[in-house]
C-alpha atoms as a PDB file:
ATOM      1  CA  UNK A   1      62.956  51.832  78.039  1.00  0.00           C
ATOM      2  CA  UNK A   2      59.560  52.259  76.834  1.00  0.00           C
ATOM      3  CA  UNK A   3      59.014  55.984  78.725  1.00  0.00           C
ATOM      4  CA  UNK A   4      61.574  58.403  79.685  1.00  0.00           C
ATOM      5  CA  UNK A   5      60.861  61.785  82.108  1.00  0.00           C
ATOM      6  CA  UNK A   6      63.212  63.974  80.646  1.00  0.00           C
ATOM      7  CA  UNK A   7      64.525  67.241  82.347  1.00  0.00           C
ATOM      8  CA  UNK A   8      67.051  69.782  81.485  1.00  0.00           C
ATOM      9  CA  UNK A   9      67.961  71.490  84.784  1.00  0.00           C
ATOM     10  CA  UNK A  10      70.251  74.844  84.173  1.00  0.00           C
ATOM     11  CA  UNK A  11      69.858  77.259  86.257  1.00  0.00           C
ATOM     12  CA  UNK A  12      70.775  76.759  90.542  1.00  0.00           C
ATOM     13  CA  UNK A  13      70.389  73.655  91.074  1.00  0.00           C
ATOM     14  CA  UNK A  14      70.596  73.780  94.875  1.00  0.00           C
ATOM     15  CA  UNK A  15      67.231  75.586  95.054  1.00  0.00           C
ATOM     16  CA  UNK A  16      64.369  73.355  97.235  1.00  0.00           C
ATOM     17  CA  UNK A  17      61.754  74.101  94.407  1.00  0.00           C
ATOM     18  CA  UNK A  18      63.642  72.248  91.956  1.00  0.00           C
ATOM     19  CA  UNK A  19      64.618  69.466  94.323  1.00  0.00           C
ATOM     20  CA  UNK A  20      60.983  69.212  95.443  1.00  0.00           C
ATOM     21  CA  UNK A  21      59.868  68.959  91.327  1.00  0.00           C
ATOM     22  CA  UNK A  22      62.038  66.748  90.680  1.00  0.00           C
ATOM     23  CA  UNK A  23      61.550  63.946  93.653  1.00  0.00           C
ATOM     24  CA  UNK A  24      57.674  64.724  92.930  1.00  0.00           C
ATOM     25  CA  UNK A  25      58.685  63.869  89.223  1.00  0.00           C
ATOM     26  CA  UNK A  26      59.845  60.635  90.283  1.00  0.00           C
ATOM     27  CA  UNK A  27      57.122  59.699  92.727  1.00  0.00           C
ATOM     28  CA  UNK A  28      54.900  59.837  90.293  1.00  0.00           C
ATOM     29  CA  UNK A  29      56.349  58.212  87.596  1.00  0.00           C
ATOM     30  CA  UNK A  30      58.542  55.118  89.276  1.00  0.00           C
ATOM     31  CA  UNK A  31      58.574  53.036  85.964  1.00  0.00           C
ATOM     32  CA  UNK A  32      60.069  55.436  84.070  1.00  0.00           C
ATOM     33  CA  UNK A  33      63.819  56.398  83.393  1.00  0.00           C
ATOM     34  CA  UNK A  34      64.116  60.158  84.935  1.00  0.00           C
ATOM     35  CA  UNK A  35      67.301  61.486  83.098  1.00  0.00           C
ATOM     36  CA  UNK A  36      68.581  65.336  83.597  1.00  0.00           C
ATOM     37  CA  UNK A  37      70.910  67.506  82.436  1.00  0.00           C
ATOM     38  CA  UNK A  38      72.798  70.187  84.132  1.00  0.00           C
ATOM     39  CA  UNK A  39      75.576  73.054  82.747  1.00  0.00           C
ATOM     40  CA  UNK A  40      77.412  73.004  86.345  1.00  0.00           C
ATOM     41  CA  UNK A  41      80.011  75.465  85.352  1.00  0.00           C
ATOM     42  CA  UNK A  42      82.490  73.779  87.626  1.00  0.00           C
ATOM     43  CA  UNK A  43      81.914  70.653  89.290  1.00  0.00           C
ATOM     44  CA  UNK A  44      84.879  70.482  92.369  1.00  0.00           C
ATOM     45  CA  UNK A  45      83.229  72.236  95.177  1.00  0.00           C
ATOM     46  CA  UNK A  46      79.597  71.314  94.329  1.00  0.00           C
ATOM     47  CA  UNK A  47      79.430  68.101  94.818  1.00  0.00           C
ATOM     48  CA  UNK A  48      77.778  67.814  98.057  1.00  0.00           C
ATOM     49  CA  UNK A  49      74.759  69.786  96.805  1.00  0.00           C
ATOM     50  CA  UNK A  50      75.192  67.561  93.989  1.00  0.00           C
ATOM     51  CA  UNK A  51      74.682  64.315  95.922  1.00  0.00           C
ATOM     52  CA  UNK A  52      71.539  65.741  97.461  1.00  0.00           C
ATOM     53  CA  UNK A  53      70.324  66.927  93.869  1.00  0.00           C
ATOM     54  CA  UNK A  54      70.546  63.356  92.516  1.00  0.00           C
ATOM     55  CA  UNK A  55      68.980  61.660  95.515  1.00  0.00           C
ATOM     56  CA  UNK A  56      65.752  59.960  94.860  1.00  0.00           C
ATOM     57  CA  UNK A  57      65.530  62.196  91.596  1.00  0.00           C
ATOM     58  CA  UNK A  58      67.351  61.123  88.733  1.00  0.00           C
ATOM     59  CA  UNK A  59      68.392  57.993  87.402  1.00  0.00           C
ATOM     60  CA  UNK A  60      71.012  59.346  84.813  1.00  0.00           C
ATOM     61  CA  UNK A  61      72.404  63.153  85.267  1.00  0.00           C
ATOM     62  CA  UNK A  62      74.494  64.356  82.433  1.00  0.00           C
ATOM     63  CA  UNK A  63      76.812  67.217  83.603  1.00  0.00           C
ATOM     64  CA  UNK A  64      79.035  69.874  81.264  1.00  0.00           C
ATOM     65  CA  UNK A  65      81.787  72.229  81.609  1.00  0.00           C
ATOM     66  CA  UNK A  66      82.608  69.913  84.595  1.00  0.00           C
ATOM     67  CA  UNK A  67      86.301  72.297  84.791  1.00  0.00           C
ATOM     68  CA  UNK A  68      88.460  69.225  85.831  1.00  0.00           C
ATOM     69  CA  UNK A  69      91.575  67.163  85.067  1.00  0.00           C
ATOM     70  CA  UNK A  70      93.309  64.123  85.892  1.00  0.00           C
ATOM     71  CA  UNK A  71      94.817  65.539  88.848  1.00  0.00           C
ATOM     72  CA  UNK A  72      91.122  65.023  90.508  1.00  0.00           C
ATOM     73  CA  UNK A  73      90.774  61.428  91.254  1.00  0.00           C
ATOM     74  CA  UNK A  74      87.635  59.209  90.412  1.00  0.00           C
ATOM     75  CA  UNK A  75      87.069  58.583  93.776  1.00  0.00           C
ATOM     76  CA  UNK A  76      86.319  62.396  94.705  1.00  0.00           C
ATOM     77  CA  UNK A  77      83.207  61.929  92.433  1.00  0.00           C
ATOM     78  CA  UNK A  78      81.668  59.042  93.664  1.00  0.00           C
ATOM     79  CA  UNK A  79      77.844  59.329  95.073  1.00  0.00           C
ATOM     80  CA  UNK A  80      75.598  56.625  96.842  1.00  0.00           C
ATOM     81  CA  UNK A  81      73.270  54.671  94.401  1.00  0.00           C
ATOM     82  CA  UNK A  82      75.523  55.478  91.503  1.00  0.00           C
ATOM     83  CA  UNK A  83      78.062  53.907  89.417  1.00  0.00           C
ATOM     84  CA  UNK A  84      81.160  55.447  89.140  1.00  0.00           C
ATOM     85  CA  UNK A  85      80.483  58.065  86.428  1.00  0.00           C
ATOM     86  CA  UNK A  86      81.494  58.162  82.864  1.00  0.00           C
ATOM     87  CA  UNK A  87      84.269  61.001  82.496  1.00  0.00           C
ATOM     88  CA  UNK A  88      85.510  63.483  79.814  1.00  0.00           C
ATOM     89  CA  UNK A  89      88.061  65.660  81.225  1.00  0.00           C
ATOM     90  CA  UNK A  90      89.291  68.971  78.844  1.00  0.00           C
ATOM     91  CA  UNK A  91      91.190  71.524  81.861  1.00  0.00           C
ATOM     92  CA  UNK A  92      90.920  72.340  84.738  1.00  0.00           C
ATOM     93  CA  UNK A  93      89.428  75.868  83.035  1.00  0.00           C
ATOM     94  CA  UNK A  94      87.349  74.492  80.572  1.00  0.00           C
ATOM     95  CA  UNK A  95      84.850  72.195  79.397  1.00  0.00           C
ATOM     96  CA  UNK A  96      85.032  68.422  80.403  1.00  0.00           C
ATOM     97  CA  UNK A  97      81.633  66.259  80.625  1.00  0.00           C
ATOM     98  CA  UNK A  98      80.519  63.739  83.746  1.00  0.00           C
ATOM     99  CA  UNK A  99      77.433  61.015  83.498  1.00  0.00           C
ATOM    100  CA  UNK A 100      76.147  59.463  86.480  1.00  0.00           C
ATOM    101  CA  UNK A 101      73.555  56.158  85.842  1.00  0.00           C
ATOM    102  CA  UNK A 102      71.732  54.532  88.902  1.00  0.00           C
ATOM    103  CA  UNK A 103      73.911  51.370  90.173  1.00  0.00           C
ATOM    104  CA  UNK A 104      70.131  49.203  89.569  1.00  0.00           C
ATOM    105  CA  UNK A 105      70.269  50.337  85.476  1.00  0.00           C
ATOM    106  CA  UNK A 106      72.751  48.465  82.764  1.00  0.00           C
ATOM    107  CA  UNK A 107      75.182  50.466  81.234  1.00  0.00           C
ATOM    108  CA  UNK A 108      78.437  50.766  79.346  1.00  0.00           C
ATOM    109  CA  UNK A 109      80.427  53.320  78.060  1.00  0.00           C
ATOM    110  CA  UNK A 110      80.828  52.796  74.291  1.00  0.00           C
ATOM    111  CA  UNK A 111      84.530  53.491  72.769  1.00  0.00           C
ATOM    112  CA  UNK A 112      84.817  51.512  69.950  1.00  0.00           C
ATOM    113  CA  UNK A 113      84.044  54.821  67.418  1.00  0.00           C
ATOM    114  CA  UNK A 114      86.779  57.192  67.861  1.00  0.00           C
ATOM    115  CA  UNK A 115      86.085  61.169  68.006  1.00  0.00           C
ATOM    116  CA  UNK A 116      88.639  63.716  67.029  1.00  0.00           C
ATOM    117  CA  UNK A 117      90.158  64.780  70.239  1.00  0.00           C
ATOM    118  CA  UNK A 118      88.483  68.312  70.607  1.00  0.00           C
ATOM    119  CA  UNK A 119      84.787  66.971  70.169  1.00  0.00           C
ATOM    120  CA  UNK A 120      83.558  67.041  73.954  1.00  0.00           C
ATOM    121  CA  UNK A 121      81.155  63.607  74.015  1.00  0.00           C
ATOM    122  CA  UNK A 122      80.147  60.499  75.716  1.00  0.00           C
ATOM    123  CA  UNK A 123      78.722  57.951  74.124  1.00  0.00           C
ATOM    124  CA  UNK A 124      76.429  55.198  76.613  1.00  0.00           C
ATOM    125  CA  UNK A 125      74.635  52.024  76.254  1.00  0.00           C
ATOM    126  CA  UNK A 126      71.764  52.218  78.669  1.00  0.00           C
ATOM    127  CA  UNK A 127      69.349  49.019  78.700  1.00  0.00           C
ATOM    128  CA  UNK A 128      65.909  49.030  80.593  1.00  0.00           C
ATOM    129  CA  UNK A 129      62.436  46.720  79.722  1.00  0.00           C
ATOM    130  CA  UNK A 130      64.281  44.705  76.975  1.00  0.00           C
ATOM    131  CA  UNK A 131      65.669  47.706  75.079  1.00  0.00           C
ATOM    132  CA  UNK A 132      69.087  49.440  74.298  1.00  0.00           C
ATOM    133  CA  UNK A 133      69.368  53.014  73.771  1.00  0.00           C
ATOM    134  CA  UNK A 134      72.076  55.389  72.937  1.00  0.00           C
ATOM    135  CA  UNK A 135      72.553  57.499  74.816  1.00  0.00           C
ATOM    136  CA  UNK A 136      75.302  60.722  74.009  1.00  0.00           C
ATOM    137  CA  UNK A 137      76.191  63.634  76.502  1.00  0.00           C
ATOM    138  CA  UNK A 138      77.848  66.045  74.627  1.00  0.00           C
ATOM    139  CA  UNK A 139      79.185  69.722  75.191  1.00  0.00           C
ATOM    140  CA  UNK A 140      80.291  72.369  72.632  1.00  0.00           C
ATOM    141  CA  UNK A 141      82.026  75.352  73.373  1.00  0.00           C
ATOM    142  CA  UNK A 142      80.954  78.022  71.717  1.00  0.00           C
ATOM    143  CA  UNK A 143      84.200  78.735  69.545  1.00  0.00           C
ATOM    144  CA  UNK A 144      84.163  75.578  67.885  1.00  0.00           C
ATOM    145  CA  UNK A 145      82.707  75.287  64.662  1.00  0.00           C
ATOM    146  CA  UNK A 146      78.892  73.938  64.418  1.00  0.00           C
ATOM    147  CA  UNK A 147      78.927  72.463  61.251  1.00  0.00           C
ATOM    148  CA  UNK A 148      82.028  71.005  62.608  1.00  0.00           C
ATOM    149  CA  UNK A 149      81.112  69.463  65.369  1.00  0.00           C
ATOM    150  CA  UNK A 150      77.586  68.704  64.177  1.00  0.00           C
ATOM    151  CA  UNK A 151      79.052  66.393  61.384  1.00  0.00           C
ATOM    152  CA  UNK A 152      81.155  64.343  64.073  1.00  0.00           C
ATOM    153  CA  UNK A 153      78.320  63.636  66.188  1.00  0.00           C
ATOM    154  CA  UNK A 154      77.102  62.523  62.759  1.00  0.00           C
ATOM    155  CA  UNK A 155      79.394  60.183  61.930  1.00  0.00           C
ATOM    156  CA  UNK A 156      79.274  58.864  65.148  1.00  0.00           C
ATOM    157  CA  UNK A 157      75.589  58.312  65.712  1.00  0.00           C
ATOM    158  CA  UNK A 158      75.811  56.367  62.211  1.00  0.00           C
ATOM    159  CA  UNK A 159      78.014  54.015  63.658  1.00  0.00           C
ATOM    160  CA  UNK A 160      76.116  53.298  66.396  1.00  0.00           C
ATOM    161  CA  UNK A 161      72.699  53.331  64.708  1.00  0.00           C
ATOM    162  CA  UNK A 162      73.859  49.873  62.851  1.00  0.00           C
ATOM    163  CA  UNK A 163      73.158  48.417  66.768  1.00  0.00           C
ATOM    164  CA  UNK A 164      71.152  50.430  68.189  1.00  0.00           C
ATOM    165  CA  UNK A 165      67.449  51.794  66.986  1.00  0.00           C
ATOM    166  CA  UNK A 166      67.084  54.795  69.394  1.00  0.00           C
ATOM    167  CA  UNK A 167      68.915  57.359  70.492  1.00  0.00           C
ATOM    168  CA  UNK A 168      69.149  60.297  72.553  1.00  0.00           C
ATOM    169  CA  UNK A 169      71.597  63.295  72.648  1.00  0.00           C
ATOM    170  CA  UNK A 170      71.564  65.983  75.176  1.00  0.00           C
ATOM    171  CA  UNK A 171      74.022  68.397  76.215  1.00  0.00           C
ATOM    172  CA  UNK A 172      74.794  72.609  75.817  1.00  0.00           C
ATOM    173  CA  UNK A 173      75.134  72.940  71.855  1.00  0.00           C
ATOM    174  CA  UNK A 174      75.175  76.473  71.787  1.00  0.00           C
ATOM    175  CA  UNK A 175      73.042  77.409  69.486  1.00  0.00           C
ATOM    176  CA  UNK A 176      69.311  77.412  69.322  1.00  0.00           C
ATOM    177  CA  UNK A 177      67.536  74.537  67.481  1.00  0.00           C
ATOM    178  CA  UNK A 178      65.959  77.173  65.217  1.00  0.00           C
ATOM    179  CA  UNK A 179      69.416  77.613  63.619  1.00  0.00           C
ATOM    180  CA  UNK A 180      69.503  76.392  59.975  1.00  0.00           C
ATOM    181  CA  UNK A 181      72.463  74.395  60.817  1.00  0.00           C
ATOM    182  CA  UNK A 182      70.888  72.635  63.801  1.00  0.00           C
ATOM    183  CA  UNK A 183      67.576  72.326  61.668  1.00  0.00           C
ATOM    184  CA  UNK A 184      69.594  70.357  58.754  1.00  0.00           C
ATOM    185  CA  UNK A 185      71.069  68.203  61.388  1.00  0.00           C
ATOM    186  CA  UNK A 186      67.666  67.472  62.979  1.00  0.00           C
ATOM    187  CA  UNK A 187      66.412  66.466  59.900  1.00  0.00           C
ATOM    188  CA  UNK A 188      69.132  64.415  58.404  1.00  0.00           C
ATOM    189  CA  UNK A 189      68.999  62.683  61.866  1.00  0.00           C
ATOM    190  CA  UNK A 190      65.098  62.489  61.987  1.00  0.00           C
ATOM    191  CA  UNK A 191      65.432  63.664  65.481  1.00  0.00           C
ATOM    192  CA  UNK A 192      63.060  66.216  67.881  1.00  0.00           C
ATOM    193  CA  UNK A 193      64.159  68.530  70.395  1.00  0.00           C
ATOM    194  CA  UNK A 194      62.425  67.648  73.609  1.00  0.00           C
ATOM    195  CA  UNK A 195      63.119  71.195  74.780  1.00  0.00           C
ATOM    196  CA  UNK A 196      61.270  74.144  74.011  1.00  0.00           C
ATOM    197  CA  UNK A 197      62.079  76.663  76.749  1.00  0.00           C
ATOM    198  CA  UNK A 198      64.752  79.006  77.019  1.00  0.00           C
ATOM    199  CA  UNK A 199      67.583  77.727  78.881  1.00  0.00           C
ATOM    200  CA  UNK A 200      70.052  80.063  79.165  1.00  0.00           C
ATOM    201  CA  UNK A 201      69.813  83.814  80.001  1.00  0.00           C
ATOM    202  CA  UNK A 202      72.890  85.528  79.993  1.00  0.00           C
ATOM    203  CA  UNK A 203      70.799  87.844  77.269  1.00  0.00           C
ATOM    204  CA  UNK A 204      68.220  89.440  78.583  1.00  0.00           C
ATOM    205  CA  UNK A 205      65.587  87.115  76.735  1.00  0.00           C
ATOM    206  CA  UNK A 206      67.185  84.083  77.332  1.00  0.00           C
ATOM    207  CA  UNK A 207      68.052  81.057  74.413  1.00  0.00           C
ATOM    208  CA  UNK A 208      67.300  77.368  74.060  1.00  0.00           C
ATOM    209  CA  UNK A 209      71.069  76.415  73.850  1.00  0.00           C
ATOM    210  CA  UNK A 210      70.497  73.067  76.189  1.00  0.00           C
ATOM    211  CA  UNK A 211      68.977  70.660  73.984  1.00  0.00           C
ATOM    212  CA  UNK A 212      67.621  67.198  74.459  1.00  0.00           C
ATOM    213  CA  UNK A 213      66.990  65.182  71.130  1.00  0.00           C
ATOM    214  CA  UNK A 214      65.455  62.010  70.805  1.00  0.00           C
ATOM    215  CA  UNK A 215      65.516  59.732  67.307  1.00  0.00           C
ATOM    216  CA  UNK A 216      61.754  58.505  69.230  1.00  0.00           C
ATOM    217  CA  UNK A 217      59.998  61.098  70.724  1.00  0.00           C
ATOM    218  CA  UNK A 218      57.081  58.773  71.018  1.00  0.00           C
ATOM    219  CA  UNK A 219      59.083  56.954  73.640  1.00  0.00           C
ATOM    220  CA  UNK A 220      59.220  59.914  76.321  1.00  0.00           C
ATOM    221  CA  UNK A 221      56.662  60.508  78.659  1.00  0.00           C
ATOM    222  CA  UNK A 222      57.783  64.706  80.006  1.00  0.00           C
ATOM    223  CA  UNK A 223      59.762  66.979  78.880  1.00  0.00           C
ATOM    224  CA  UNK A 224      60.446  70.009  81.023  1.00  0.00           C
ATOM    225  CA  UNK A 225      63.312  72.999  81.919  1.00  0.00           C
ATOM    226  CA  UNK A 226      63.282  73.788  85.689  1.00  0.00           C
END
């Protein structure tokens, strides 16, 4: 995985513009990993949208606040040219996370470090041109604690860093990296957020809350919100 394209798709993701950027994304770049992330606020009655979103796109789409339980079987989520997708289900309310990886790129879903029960992440081994990233989707609703929550993605990403060299977390953290608590945890990571425009605007100036952050930033090709 020498190059990653790396988007971080919030707003409607059914609009042509952004389907258009991101199939032009991929054109141009075929070596390259194209991952995305999307806040989907409910997944169950988008996925057909969904399927056409991901189609010659995206190799790996991290979604949030998916808003589904284990009455929803596996097999409702299931899209062409994909594996069956890496799930984290909360309520049918709230929260829950999904990750979809191309069928043609290695992967594995990595449990052997336990998380407390209310910290909303997946954990994934991708491997691509010889090298094994981590890879972490994660989502944190706003009423739980940052420092928190911060500190058990910490522990975590020191287990894994004894195998793996690079890593890359992206996911809604609620809170803008500017924060002095996200700044600490950038640098006692020695990470970079690949995102620098506002993601969000339910205020009417918008916030970076959807971050991407990479242990490598050397590694990544394009960075961009659509």
């Amino acid at each position: 995985m020498t190059q990653l394209n790396l988007l971080n798709n919030y707003n409607d993701y059914s609009h042509d513009s952004s389907d258009k950027n991101l199939i032009t994304l991929r054109a141009k770049h075929p070596n390259n990993i194209t991952i995305g992330y999307l806040n989907i606020n409910s997944v169950r009655n988008k996925l057909d949208c969904l399927t056409e979103y991901l189609k010659n796109s995206l190799n790996i789409l991290a979604l949030a606040e998916t808003k589904i339980d284990s009455s929803f079987p596996d097999s409702q989520f299931l899209i062409n040219n994909m594996k069956k997708p890496y799930r984290l289900d909360v309520t049918d309310k709230k929260g829950g996370l999904l990750v979809y990886v191309d069928k043609n790129l290695p992967s594995r879903l990595l449990s052997l470090f336990k998380l407390p029960v209310d910290i909303q992440a997946i954990p994934i081994e991708v491997a691509s041109a010889k090298q094994k990233w981590l890879i972490v989707s994660i989502y944190r609703p706003p009423s739980k604690n940052l420092k928190y929550f911060l500190s058990n993605i910490t522990e975590m990403i020191d287990y894994y860093l004894q195998t793996y060299e690079n890593f890359l977390i992206l996911g809604d953290f609620n809170e803008i990296p500017e924060s002095n608590t996200m700044k600490a945890f950038l640098k006692e990571q020695n990470c970079d957020n690949l995102i620098k425009s506002n993601t969000c605007y339910k205020s009417i100036n918008g916030r970076c809350i959807d971050l991407i952050l990479s242990s490598n930033h050397y590694k990544h090709k394009f960075s961009q919100h659509i």
